[in-house]
C-alpha atoms as a PDB file:
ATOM      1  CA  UNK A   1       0.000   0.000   0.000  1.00  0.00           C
ATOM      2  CA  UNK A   2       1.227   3.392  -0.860  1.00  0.00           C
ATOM      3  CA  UNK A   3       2.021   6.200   1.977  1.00  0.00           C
ATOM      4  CA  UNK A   4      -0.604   9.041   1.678  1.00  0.00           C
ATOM      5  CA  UNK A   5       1.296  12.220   0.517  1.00  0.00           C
ATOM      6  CA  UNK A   6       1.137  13.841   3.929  1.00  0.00           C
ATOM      7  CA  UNK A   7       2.548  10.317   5.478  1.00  0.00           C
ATOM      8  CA  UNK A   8       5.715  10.772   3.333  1.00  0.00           C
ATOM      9  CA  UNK A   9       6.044  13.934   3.887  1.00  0.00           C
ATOM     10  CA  UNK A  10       6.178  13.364   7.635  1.00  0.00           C
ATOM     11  CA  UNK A  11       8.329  10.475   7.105  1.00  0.00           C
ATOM     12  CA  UNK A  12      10.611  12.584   5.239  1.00  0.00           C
ATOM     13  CA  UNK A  13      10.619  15.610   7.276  1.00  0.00           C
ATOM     14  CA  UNK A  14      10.495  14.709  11.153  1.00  0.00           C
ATOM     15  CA  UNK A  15      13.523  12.523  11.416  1.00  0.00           C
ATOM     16  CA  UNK A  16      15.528  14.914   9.597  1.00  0.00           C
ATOM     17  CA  UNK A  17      14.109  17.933  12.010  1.00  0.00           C
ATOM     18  CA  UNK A  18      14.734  15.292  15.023  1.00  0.00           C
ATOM     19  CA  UNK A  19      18.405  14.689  14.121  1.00  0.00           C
ATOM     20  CA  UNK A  20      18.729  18.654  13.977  1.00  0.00           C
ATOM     21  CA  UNK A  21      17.470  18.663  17.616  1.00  0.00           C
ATOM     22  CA  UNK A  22      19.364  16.061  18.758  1.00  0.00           C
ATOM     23  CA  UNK A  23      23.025  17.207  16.615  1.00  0.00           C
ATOM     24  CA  UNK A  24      22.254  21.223  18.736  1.00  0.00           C
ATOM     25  CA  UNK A  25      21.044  20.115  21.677  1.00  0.00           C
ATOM     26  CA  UNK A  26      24.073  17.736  22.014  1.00  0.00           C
ATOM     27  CA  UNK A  27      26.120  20.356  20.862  1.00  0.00           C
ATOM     28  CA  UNK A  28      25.425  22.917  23.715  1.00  0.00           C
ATOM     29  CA  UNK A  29      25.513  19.941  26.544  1.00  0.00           C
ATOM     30  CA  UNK A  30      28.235  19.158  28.848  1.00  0.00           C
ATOM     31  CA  UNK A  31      28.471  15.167  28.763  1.00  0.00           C
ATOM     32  CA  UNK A  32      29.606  13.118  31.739  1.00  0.00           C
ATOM     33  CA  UNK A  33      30.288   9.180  31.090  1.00  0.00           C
ATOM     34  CA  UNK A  34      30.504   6.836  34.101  1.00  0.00           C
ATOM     35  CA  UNK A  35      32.027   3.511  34.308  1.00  0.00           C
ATOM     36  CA  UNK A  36      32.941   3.803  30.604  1.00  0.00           C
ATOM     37  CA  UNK A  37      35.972   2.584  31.100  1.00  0.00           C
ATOM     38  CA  UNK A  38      35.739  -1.663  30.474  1.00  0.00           C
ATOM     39  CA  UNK A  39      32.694  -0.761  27.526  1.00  0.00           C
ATOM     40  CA  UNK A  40      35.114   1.405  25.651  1.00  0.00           C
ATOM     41  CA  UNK A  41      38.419  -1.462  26.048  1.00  0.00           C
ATOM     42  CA  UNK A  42      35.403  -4.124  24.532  1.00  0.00           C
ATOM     43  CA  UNK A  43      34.417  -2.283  21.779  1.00  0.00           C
ATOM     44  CA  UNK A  44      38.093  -0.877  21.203  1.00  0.00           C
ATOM     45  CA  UNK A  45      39.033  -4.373  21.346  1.00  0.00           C
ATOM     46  CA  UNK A  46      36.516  -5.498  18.691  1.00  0.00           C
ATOM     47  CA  UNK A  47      34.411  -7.561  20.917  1.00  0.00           C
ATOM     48  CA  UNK A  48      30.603  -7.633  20.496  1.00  0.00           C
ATOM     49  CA  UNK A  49      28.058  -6.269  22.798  1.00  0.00           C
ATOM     50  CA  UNK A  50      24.864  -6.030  23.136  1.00  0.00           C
ATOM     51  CA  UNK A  51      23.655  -2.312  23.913  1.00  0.00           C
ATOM     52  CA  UNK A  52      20.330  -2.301  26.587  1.00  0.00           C
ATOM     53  CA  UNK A  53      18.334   0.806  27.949  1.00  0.00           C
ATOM     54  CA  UNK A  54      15.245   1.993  28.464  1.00  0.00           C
ATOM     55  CA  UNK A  55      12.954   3.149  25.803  1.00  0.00           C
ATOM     56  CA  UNK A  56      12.289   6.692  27.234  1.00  0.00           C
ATOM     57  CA  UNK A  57      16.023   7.197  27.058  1.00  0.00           C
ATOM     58  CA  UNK A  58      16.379   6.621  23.526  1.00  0.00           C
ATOM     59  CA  UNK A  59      16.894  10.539  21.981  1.00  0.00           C
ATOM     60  CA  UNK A  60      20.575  10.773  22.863  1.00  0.00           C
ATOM     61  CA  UNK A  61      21.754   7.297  22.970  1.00  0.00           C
ATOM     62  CA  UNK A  62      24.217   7.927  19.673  1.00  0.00           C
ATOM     63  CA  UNK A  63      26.129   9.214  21.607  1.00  0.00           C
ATOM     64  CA  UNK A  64      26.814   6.984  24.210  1.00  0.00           C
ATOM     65  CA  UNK A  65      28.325   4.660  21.160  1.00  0.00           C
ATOM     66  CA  UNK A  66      32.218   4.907  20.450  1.00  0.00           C
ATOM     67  CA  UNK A  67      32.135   1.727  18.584  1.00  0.00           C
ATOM     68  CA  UNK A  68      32.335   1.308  14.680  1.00  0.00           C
ATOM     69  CA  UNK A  69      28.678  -0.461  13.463  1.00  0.00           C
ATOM     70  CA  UNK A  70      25.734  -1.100  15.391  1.00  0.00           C
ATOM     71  CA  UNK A  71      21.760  -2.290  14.966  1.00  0.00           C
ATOM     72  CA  UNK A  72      19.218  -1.225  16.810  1.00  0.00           C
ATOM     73  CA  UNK A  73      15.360  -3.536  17.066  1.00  0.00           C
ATOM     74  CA  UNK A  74      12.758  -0.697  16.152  1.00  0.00           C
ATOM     75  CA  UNK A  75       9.153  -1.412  16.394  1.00  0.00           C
ATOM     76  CA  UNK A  76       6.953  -2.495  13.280  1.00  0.00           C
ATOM     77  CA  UNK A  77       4.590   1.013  13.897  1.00  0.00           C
ATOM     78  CA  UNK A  78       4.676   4.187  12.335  1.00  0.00           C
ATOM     79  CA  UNK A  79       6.886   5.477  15.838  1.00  0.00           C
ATOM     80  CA  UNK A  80       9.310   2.666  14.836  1.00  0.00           C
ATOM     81  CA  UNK A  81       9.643   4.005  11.276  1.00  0.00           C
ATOM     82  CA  UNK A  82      10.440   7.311  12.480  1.00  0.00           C
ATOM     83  CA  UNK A  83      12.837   6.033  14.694  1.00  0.00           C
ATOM     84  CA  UNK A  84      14.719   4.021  12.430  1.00  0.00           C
ATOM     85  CA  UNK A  85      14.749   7.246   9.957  1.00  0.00           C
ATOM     86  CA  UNK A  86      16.189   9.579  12.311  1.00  0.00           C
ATOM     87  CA  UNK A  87      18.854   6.616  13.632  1.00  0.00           C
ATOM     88  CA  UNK A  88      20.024   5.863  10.082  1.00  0.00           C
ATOM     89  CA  UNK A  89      21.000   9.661   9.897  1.00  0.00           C
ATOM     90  CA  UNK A  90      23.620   8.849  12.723  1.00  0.00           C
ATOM     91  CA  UNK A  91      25.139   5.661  10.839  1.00  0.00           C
ATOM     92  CA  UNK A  92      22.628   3.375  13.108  1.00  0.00           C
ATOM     93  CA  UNK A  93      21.034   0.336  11.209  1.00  0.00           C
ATOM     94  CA  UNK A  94      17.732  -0.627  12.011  1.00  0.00           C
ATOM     95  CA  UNK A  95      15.668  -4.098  11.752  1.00  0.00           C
ATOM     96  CA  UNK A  96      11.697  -4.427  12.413  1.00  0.00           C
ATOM     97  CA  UNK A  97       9.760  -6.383  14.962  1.00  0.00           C
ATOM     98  CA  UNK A  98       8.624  -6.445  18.734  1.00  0.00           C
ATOM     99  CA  UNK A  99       7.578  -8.395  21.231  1.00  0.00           C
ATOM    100  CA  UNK A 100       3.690  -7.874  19.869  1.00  0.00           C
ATOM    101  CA  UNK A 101       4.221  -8.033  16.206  1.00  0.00           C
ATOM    102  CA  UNK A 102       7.135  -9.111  13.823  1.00  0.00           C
ATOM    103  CA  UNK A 103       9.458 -10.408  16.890  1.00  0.00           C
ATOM    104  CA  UNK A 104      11.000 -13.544  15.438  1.00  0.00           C
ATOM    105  CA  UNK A 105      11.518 -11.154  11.664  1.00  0.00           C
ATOM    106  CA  UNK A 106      13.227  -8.885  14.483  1.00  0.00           C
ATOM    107  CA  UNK A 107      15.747 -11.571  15.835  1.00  0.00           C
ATOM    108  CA  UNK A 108      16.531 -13.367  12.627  1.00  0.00           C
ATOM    109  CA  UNK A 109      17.200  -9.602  11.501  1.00  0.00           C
ATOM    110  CA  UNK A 110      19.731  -8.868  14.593  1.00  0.00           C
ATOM    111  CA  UNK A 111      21.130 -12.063  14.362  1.00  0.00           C
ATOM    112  CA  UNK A 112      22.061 -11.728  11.054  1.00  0.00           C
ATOM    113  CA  UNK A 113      23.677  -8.204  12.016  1.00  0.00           C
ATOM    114  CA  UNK A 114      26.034 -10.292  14.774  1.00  0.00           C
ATOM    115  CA  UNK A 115      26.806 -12.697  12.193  1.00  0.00           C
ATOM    116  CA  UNK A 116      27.887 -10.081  10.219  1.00  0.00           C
ATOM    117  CA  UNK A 117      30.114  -8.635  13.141  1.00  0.00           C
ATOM    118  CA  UNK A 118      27.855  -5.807  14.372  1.00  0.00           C
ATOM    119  CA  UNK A 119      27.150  -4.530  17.677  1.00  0.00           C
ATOM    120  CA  UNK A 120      23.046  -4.859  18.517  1.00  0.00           C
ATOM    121  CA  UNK A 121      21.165  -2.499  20.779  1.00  0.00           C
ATOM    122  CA  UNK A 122      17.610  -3.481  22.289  1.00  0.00           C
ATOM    123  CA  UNK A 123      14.867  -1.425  24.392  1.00  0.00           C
ATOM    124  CA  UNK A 124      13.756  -3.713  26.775  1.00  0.00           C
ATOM    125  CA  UNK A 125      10.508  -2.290  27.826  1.00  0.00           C
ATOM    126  CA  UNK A 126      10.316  -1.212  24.174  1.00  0.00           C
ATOM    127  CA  UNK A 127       7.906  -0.928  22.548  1.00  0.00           C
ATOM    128  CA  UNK A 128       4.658  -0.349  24.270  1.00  0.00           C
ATOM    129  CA  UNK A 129       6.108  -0.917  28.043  1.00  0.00           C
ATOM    130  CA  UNK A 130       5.093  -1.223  30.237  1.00  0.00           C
ATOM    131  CA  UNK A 131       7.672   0.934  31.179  1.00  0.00           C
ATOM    132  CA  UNK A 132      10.973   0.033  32.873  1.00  0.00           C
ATOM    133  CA  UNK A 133       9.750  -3.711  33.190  1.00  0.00           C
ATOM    134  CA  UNK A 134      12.423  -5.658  30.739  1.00  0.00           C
ATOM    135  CA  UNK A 135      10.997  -8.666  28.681  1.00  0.00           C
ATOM    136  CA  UNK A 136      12.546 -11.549  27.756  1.00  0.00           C
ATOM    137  CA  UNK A 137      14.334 -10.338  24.465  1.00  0.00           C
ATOM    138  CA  UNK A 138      17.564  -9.363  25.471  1.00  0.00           C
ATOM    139  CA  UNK A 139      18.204 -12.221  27.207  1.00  0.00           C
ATOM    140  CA  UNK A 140      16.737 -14.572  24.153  1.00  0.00           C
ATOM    141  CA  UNK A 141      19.747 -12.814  21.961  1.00  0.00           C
ATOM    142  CA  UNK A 142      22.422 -12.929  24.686  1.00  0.00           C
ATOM    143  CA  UNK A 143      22.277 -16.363  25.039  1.00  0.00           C
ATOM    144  CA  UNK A 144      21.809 -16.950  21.237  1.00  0.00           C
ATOM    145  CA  UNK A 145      24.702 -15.410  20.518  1.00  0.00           C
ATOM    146  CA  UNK A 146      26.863 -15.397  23.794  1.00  0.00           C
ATOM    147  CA  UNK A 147      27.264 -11.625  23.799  1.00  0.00           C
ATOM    148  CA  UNK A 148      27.163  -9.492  26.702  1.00  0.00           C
ATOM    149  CA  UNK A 149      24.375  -7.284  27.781  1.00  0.00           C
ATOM    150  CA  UNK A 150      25.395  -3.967  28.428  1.00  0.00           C
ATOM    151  CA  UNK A 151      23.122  -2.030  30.756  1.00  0.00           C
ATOM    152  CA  UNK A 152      22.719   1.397  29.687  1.00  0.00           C
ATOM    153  CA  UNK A 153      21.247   4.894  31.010  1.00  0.00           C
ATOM    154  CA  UNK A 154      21.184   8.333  30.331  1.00  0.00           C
ATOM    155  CA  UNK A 155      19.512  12.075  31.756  1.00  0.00           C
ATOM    156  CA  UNK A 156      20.204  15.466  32.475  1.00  0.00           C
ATOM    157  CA  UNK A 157      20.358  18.318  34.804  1.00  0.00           C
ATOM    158  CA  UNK A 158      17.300  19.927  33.177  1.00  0.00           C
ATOM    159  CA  UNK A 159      14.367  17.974  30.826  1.00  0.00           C
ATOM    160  CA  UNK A 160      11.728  17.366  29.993  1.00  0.00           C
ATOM    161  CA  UNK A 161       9.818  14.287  30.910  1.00  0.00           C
ATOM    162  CA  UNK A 162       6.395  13.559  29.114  1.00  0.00           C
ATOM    163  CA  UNK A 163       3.387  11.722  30.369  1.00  0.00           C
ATOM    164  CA  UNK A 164       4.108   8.555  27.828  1.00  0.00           C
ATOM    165  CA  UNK A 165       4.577   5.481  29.093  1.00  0.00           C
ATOM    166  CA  UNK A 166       7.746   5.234  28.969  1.00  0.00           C
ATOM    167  CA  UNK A 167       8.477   8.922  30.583  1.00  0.00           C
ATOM    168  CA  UNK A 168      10.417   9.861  27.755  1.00  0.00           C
ATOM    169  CA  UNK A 169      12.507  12.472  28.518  1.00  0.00           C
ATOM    170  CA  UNK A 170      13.820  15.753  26.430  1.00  0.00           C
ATOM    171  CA  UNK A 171      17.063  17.033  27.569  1.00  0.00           C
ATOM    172  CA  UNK A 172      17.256  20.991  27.707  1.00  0.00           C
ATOM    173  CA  UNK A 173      20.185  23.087  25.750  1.00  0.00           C
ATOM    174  CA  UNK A 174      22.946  23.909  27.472  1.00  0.00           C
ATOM    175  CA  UNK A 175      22.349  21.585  30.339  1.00  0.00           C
ATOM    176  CA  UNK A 176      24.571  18.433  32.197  1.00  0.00           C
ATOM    177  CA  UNK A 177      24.036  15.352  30.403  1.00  0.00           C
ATOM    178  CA  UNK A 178      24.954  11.917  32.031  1.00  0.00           C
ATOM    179  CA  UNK A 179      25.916   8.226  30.963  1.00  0.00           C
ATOM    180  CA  UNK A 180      26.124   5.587  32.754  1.00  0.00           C
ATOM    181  CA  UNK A 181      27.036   1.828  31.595  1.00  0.00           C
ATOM    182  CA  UNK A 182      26.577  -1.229  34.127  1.00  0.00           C
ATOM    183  CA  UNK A 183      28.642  -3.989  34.209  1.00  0.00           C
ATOM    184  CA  UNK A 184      28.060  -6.483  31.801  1.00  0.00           C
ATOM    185  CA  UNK A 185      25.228  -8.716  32.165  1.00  0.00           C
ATOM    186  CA  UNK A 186      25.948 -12.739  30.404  1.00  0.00           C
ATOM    187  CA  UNK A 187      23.384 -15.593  29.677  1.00  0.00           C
ATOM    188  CA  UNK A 188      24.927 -18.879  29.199  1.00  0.00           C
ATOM    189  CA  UNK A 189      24.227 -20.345  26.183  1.00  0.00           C
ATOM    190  CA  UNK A 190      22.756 -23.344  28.293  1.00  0.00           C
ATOM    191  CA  UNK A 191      20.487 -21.358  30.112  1.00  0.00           C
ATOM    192  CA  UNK A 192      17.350 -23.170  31.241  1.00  0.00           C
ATOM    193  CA  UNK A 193      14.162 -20.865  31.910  1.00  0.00           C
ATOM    194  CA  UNK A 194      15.177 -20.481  35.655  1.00  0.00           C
ATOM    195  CA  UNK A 195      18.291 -18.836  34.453  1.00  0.00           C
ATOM    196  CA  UNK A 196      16.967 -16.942  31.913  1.00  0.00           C
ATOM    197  CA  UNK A 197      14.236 -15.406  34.349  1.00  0.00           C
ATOM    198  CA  UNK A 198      17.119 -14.767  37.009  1.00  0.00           C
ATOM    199  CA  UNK A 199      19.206 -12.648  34.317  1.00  0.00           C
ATOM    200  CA  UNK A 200      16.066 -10.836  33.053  1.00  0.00           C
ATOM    201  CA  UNK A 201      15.644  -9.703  36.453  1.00  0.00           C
ATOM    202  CA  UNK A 202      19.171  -8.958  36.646  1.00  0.00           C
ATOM    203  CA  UNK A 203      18.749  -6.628  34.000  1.00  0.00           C
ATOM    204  CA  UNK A 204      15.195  -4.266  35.209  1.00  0.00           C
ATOM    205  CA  UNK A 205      17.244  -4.114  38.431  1.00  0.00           C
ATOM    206  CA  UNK A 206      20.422  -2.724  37.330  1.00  0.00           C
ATOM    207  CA  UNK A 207      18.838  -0.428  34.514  1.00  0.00           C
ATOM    208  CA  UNK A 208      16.524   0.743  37.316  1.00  0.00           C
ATOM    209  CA  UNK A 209      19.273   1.357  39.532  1.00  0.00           C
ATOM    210  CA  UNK A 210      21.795   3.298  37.095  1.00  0.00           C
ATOM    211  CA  UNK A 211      18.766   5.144  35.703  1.00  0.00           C
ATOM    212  CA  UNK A 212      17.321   6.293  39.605  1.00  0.00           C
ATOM    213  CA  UNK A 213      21.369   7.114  39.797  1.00  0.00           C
ATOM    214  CA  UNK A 214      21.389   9.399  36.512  1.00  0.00           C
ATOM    215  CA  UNK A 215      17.989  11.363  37.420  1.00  0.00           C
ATOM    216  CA  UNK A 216      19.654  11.951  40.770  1.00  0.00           C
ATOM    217  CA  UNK A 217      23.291  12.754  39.426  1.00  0.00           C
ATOM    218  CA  UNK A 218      22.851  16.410  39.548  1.00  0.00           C
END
């Protein structure tokens, strides 16, 4: 089916006005990154990860990449389409699916981005929440592959937070941003459901911590 005119034009236009926002807002912020150290030595390294945060801190998580290549699961919906056209614009691949629709298209589409040597990133309350509860995803591709999970966060001195279900938040110009990265999370590639359910836990808890520790940073 073709997109209505108005459709494409949206399509067209709002990632390339949200890539603007997110290029001058970065530009005026003052970035802090936490425990950076061992993420930065794995990617430097060229070992694979597997990049995890919430879904309301998605806006500025470019730049909390150093590595070289990375995909990112976007949702199936018209929100994932604009998502994955405003990530392209930073170099960030994109494959389709969710936990509702399109989810195994969505793995076979990140595993095939692994087997071709590139770093994945997930939302695991993505992509209709609830929010900050993690689902089983993550942990389905870290113990496919063997990769570690890397917990994630991000916020700022001054935002905006909206009433979505996620809380997404806006970070203001010319405020304090924050990263912080967890230590790694790993599923063995054994894993029975008990374990799996234990490391899925393992991540909500530490991406609830580091996030409670980012809003709070300031």
């Amino acid at each position: 089916m073709k997109k209505k005119p108005s459709q494409a034009v949206l399509l067209t236009v709002a990632p390339f006005l949200a890539r603007v926002l997110i290029r001058l807002t970065a530009s005026t912020m003052r970035m802090t990154y936490v425990n950076f150290g061992a993420y930065r030595e794995m990617l430097a390294g060229g070992r694979q990860i597997i990049l995890a945060f919430w879904h309301g801190r998605l806006l500025m998580m470019p730049y909390s990449y150093p590595g070289r290549s990375i995909t990112i699961l976007v949702s199936q919906s018209k929100d994932g389409e604009l998502v994955a056209r405003t990530v392209a614009g930073f170099g960030i691949e994109s494959v389709r699916g969710s936990s509702s629709k399109g989810w195994l298209g969505g793995v076979k589409g990140l595993l095939k981005a692994v087997r071709s040597g590139r770093d994945v990133a997930i939302t695991p309350d993505g992509p209709r929440g609830p929010g900050m509860k993690a689902q089983m995803g993550a942990i389905q591709i870290a113990r496919t592959t063997g990769l570690p999970i890397i917990p994630m966060t991000f916020s700022a001195s001054k935002k905006k937070t909206f009433r979505s279900w996620d809380s997404f938040i806006l970070p203001y110009p010319f405020s304090r941003g924050v990263f912080i990265c967890a230590e790694p999370i790993r599923v063995e590639r054994d894993a029975g459901a008990a374990q799996m359910e234990e490391a899925r836990k393992r991540l909500e808890e530490t991406l609830r911590r580091i996030t409670a520790e980012a809003d709070s940073y300031f």
